[in-house]
PDB file of N, CA and C in Angstrom:
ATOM      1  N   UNK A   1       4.077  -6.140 -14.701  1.00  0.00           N
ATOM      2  CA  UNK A   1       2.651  -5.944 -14.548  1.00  0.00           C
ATOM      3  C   UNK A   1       2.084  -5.357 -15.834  1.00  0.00           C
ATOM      4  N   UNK A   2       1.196  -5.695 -16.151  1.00  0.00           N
ATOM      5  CA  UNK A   2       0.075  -5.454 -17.638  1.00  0.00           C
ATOM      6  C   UNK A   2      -0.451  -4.323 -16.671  1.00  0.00           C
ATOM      7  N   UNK A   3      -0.301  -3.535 -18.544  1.00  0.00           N
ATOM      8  CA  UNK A   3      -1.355  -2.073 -18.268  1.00  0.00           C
ATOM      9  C   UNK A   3      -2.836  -2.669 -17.989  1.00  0.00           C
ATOM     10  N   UNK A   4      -3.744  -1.867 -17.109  1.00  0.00           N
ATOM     11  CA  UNK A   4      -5.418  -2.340 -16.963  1.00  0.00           C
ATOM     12  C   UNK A   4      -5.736  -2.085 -18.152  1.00  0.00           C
ATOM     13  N   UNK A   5      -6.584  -2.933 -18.392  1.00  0.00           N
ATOM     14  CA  UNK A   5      -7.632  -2.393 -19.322  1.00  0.00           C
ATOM     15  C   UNK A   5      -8.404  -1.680 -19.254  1.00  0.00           C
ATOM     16  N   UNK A   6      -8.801  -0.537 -20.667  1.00  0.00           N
ATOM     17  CA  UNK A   6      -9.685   0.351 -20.510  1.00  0.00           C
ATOM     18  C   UNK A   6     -11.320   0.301 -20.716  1.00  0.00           C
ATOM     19  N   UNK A   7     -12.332   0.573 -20.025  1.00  0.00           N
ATOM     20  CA  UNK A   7     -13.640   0.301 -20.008  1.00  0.00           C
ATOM     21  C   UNK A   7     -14.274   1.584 -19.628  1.00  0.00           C
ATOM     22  N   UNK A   8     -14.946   1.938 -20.204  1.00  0.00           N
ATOM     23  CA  UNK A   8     -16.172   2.797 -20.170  1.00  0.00           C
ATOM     24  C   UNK A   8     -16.912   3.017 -18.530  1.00  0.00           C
ATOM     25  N   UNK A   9     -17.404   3.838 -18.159  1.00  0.00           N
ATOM     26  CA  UNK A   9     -17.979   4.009 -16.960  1.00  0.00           C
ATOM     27  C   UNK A   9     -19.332   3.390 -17.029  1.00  0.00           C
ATOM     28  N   UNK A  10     -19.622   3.660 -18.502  1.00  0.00           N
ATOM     29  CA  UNK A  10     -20.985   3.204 -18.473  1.00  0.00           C
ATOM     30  C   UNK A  10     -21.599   1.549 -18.775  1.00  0.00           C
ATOM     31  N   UNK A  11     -19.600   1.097 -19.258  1.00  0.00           N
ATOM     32  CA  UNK A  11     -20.039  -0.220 -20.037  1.00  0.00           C
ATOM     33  C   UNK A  11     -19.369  -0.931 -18.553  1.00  0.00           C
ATOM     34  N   UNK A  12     -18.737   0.000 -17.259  1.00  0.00           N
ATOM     35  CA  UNK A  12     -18.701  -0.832 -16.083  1.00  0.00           C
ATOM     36  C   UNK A  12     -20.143  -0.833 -15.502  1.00  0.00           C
ATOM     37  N   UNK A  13     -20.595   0.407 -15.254  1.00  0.00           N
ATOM     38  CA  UNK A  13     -21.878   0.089 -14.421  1.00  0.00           C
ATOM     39  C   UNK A  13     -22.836  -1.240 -15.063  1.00  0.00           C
ATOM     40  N   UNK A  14     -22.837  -1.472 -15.956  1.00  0.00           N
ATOM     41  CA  UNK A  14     -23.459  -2.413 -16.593  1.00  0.00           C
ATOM     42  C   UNK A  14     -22.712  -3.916 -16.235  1.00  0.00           C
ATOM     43  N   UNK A  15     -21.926  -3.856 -16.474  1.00  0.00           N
ATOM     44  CA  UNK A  15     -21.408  -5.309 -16.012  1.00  0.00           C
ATOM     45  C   UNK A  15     -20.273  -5.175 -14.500  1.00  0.00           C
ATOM     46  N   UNK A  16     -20.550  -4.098 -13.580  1.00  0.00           N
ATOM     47  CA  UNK A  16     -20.170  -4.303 -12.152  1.00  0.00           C
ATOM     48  C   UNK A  16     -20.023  -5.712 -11.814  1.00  0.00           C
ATOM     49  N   UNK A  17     -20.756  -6.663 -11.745  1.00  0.00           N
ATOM     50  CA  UNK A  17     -20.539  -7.998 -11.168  1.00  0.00           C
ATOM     51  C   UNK A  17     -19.604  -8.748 -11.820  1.00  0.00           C
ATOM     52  N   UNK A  18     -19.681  -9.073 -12.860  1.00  0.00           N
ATOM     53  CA  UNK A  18     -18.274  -9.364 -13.412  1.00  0.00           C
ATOM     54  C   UNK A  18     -17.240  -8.659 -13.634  1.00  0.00           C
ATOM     55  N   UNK A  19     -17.040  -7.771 -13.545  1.00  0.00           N
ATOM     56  CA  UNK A  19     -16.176  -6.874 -13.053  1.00  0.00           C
ATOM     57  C   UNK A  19     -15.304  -7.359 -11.643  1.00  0.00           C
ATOM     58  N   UNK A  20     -16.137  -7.710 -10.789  1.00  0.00           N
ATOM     59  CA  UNK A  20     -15.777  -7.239  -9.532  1.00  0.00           C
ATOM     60  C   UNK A  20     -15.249  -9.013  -9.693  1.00  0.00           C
ATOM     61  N   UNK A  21     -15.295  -9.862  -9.949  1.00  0.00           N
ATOM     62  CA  UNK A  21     -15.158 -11.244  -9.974  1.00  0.00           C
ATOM     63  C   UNK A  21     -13.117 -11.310 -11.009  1.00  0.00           C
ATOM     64  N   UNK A  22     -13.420 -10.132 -11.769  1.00  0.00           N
ATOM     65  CA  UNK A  22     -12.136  -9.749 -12.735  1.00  0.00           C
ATOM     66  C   UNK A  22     -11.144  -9.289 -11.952  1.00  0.00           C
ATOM     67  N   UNK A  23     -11.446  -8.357 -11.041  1.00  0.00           N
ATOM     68  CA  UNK A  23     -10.776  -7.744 -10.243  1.00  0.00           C
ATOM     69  C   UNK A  23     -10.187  -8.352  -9.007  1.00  0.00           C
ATOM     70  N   UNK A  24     -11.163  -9.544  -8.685  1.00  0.00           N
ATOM     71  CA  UNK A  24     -10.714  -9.994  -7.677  1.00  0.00           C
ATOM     72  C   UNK A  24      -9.352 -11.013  -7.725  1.00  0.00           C
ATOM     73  N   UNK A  25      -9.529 -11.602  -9.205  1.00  0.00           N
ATOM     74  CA  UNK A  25      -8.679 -12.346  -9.661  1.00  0.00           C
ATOM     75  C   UNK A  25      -7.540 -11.520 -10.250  1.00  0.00           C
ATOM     76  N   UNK A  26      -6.859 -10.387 -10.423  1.00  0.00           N
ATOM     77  CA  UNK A  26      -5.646  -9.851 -10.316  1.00  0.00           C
ATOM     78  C   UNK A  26      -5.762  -8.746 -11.618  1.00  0.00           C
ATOM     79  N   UNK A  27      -6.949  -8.696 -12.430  1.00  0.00           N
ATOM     80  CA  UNK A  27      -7.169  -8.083 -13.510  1.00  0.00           C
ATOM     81  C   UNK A  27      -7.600  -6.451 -13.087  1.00  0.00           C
ATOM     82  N   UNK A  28      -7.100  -5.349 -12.685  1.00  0.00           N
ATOM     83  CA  UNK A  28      -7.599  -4.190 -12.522  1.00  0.00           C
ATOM     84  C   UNK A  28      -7.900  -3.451 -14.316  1.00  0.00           C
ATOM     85  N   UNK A  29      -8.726  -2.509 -13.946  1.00  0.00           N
ATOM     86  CA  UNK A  29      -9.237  -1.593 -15.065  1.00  0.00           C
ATOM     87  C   UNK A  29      -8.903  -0.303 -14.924  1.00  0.00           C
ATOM     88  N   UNK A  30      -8.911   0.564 -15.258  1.00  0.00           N
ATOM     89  CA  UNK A  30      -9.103   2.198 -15.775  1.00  0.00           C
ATOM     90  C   UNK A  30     -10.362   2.531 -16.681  1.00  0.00           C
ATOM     91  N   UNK A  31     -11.199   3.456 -15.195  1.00  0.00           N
ATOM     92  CA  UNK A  31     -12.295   3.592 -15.720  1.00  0.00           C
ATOM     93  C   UNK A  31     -12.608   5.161 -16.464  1.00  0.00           C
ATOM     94  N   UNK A  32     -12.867   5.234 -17.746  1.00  0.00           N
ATOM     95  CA  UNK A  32     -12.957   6.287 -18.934  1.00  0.00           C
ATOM     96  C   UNK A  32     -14.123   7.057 -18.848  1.00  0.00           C
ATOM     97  N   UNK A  33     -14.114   8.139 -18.940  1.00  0.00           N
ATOM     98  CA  UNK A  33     -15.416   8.995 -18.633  1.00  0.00           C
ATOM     99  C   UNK A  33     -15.359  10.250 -19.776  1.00  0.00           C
ATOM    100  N   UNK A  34     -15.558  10.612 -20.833  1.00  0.00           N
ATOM    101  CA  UNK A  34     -15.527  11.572 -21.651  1.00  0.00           C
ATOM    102  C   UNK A  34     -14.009  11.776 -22.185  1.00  0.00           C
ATOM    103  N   UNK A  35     -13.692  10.542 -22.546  1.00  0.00           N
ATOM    104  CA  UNK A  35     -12.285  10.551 -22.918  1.00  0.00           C
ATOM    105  C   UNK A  35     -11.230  10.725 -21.981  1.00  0.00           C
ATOM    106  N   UNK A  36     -11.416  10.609 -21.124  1.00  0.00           N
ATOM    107  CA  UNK A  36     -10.144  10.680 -19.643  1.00  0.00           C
ATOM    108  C   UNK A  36     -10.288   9.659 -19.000  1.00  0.00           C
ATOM    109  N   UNK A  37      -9.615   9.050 -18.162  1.00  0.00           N
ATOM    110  CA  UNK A  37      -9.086   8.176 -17.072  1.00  0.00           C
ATOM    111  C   UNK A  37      -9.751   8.511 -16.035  1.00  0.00           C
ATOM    112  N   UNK A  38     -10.790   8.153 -15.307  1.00  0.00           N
ATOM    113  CA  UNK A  38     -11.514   9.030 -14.227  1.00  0.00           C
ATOM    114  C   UNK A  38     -10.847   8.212 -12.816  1.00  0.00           C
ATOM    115  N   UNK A  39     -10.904   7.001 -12.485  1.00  0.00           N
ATOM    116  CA  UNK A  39     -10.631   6.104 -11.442  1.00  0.00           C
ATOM    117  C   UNK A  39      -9.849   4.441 -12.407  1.00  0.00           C
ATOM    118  N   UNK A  40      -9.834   4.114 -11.116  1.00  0.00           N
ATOM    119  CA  UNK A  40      -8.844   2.525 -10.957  1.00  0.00           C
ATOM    120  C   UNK A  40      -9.613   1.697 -10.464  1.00  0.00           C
ATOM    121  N   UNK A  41     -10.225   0.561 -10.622  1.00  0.00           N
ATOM    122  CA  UNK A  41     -10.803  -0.242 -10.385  1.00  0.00           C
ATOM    123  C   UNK A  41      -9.800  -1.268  -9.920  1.00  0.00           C
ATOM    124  N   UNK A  42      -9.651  -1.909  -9.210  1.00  0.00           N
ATOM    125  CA  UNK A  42      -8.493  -2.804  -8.387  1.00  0.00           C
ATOM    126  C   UNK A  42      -9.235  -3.931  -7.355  1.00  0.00           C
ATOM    127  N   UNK A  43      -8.496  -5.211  -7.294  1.00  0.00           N
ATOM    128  CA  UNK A  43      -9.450  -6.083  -6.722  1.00  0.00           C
ATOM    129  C   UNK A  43      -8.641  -5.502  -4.971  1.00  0.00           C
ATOM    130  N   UNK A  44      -9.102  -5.949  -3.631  1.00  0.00           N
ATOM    131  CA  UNK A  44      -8.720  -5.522  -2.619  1.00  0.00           C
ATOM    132  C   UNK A  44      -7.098  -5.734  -1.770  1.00  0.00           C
ATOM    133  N   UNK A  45      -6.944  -6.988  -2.986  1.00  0.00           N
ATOM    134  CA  UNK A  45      -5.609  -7.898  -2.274  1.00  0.00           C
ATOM    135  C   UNK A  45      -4.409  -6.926  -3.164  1.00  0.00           C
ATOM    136  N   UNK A  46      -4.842  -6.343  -4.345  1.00  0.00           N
ATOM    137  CA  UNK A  46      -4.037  -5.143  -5.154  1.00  0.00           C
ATOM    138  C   UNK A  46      -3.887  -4.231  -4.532  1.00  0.00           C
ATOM    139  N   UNK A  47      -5.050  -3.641  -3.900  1.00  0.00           N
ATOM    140  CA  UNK A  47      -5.108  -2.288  -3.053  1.00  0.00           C
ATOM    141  C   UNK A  47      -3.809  -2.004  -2.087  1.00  0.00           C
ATOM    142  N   UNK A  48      -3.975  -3.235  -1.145  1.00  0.00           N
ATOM    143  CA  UNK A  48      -3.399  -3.352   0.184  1.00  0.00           C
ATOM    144  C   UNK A  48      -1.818  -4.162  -0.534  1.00  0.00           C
ATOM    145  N   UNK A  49      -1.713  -4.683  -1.095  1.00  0.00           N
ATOM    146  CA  UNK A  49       0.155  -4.736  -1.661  1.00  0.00           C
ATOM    147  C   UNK A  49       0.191  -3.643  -2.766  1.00  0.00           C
ATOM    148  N   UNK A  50      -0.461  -2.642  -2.743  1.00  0.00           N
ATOM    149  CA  UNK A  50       0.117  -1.400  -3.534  1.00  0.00           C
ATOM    150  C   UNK A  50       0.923  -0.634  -2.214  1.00  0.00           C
ATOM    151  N   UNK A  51      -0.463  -0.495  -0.763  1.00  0.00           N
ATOM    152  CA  UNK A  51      -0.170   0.181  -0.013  1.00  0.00           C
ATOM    153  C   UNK A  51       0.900  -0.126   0.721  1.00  0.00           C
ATOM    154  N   UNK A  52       1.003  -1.467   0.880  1.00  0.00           N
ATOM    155  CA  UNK A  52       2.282  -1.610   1.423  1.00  0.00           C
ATOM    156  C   UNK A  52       3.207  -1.035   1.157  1.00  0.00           C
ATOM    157  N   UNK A  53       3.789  -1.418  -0.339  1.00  0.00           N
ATOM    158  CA  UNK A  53       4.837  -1.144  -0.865  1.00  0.00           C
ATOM    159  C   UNK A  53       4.838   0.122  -0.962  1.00  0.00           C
ATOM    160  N   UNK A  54       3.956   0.736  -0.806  1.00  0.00           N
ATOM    161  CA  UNK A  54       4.133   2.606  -0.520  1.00  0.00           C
ATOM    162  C   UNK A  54       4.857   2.709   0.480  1.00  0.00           C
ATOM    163  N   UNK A  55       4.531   2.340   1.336  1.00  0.00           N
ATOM    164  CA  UNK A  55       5.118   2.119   2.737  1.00  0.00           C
ATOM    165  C   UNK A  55       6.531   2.084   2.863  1.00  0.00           C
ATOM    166  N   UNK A  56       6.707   0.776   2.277  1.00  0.00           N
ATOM    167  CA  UNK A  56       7.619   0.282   2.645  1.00  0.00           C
ATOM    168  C   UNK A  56       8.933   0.858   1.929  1.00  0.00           C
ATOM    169  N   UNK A  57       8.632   1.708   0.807  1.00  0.00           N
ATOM    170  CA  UNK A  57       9.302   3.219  -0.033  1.00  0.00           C
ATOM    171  C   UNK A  57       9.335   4.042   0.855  1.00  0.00           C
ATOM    172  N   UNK A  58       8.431   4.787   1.029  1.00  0.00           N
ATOM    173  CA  UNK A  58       8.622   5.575   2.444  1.00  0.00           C
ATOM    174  C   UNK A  58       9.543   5.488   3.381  1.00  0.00           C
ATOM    175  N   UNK A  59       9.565   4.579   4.075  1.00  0.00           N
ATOM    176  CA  UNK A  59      10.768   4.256   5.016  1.00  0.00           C
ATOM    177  C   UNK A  59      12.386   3.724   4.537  1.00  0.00           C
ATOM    178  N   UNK A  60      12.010   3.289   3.316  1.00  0.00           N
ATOM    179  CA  UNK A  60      13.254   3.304   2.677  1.00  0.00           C
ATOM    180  C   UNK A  60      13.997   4.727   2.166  1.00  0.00           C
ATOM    181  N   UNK A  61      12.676   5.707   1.728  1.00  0.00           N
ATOM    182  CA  UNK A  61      13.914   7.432   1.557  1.00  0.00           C
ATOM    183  C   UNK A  61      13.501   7.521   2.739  1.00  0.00           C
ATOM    184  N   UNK A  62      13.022   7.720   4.246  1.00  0.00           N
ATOM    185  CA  UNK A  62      13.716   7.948   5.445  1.00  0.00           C
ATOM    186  C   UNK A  62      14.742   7.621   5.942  1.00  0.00           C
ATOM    187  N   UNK A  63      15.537   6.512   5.466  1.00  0.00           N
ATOM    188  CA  UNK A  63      16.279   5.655   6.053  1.00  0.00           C
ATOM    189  C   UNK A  63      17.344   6.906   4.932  1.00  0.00           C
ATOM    190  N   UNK A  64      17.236   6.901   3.818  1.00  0.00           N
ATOM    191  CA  UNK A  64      18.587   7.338   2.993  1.00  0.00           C
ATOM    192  C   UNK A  64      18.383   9.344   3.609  1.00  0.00           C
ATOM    193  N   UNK A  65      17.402   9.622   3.444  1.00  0.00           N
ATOM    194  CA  UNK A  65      17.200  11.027   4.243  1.00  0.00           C
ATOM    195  C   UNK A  65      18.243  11.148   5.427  1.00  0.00           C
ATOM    196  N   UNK A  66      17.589  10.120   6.331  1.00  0.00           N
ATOM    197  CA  UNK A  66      18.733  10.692   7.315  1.00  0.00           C
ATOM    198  C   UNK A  66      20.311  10.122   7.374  1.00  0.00           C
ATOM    199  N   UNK A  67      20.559   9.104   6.208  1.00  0.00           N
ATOM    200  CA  UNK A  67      21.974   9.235   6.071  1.00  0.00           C
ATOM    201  C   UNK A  67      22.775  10.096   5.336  1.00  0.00           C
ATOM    202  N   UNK A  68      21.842  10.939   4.303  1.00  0.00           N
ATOM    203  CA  UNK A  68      22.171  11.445   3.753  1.00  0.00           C
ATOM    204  C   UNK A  68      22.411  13.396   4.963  1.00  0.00           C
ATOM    205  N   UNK A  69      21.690  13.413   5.689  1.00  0.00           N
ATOM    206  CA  UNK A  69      21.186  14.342   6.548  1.00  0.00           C
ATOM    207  C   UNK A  69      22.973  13.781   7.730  1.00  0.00           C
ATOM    208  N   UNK A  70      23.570  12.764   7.753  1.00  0.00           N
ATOM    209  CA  UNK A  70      23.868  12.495   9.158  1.00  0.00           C
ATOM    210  C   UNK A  70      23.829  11.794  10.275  1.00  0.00           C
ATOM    211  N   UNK A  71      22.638  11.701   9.931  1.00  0.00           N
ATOM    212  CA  UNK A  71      21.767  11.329  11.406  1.00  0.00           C
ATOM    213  C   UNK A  71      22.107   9.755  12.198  1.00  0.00           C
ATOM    214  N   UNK A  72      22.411   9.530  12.488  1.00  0.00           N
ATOM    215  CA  UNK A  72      22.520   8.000  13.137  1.00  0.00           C
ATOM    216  C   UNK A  72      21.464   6.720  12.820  1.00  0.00           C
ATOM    217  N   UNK A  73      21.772   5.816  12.040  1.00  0.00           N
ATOM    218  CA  UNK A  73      20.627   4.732  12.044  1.00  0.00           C
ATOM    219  C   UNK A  73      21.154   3.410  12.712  1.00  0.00           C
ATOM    220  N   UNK A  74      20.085   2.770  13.158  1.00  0.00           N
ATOM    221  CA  UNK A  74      20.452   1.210  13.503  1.00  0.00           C
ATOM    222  C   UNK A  74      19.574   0.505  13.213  1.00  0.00           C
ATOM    223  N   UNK A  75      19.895  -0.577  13.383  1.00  0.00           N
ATOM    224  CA  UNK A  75      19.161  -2.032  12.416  1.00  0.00           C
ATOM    225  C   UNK A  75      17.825  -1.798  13.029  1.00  0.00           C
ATOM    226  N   UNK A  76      16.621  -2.492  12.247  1.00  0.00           N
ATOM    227  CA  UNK A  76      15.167  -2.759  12.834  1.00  0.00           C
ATOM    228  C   UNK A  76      15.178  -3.634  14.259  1.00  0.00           C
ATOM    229  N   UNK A  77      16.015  -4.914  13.523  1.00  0.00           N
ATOM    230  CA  UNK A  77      15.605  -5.803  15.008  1.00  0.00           C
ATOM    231  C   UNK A  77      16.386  -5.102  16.323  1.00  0.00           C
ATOM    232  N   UNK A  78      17.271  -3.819  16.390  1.00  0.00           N
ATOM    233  CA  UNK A  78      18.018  -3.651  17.422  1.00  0.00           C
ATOM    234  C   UNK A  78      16.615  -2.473  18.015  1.00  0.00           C
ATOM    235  N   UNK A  79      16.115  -1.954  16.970  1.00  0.00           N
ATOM    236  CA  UNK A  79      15.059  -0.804  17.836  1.00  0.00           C
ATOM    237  C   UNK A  79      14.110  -1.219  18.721  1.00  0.00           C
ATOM    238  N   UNK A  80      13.439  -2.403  17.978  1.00  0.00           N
ATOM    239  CA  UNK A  80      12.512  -3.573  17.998  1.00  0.00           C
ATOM    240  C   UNK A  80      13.005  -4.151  19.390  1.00  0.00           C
ATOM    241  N   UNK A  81      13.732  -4.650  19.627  1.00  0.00           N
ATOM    242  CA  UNK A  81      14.109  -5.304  20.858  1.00  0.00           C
ATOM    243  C   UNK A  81      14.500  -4.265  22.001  1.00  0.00           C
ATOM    244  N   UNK A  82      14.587  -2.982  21.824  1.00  0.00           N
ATOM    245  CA  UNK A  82      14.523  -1.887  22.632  1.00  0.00           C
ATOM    246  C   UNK A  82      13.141  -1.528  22.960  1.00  0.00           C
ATOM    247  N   UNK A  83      12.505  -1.087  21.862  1.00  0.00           N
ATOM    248  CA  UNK A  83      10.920  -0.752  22.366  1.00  0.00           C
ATOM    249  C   UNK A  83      10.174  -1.597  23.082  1.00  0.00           C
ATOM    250  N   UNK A  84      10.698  -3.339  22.982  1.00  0.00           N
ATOM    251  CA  UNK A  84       9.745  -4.138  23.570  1.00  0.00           C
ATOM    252  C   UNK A  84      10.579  -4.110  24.950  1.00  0.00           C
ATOM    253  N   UNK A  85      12.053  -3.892  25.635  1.00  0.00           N
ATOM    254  CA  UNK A  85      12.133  -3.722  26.917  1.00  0.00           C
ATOM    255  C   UNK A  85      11.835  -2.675  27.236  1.00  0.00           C
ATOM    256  N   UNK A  86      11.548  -1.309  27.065  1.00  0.00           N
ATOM    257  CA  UNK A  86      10.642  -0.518  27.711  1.00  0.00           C
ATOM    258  C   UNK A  86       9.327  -0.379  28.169  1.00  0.00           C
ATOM    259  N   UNK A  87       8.596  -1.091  27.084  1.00  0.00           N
ATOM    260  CA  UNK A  87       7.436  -1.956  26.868  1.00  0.00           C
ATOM    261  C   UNK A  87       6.844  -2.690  28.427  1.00  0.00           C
ATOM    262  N   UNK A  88       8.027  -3.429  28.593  1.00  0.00           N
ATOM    263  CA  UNK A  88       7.773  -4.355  29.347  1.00  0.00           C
ATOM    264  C   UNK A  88       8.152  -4.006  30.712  1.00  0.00           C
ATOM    265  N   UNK A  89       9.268  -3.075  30.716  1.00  0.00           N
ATOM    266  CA  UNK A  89       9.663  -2.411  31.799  1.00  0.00           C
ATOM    267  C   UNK A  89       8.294  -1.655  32.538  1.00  0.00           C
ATOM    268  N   UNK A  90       7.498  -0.827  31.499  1.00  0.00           N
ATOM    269  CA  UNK A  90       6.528  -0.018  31.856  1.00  0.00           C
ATOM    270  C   UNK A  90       5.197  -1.001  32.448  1.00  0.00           C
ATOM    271  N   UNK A  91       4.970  -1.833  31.696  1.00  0.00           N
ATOM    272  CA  UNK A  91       3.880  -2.868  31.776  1.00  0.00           C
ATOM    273  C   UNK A  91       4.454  -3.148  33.477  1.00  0.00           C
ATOM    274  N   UNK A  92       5.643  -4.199  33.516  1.00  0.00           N
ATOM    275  CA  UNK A  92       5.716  -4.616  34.765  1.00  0.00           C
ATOM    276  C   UNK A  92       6.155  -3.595  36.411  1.00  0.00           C
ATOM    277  N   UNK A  93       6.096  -1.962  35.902  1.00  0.00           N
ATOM    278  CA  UNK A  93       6.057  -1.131  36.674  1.00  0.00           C
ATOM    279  C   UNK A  93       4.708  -1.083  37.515  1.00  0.00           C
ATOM    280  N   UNK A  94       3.842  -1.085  36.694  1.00  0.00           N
ATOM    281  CA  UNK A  94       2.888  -0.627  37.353  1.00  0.00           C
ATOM    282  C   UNK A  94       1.910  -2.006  38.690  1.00  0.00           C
ATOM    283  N   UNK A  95       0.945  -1.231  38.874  1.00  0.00           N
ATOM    284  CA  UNK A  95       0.524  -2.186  40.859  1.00  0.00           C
ATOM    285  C   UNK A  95      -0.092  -2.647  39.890  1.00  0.00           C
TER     286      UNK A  95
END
């Protein structure tokens, strides 16, 4: 991944619309304000596969946490196919 490019706060407010047309197409910025880095300009489809992959880090040091801790793990699809028969157990309990 390419570093963003750097742009001015003032030379974004001025060209926001093309901007936002830059961004959408995979080009994010770093927006500069008195010589510092103030914000990230990012198109939305960047946002949400940044957040993922936060995520999906996250649960990867949980997973080494608790082996490292001890703790017992088992596969996704074995939890997954547990939660949905309780699921369903509960659903088809009720009148």
């Amino acid at each position: 991944m390419e570093r963003p490019r750097l742009i001015s706060v003032s030379e974004a407010r001025a060209a926001l619309a093309s901007l936002i047309d830059q961004v959408e197409s995979g080009e994010p910025f770093l927006l500069v304000s008195r010589s510092r880095v103030r914000a990230v300009l990012m198109g939305i489809s960047q946002y949400d596969a940044l957040l993922e992959r936060l995520e999906d880090l996250e649960d990867s040091l949980d997973v080494l946490r608790a082996k490292a801790e001890g703790e017992a793990t088992r596969p996704l699809e074995e939890y997954l196919k547990e939660r949905e028969a309780r699921q369903t157990t509960r659903v088809s309990g009720r009148p």
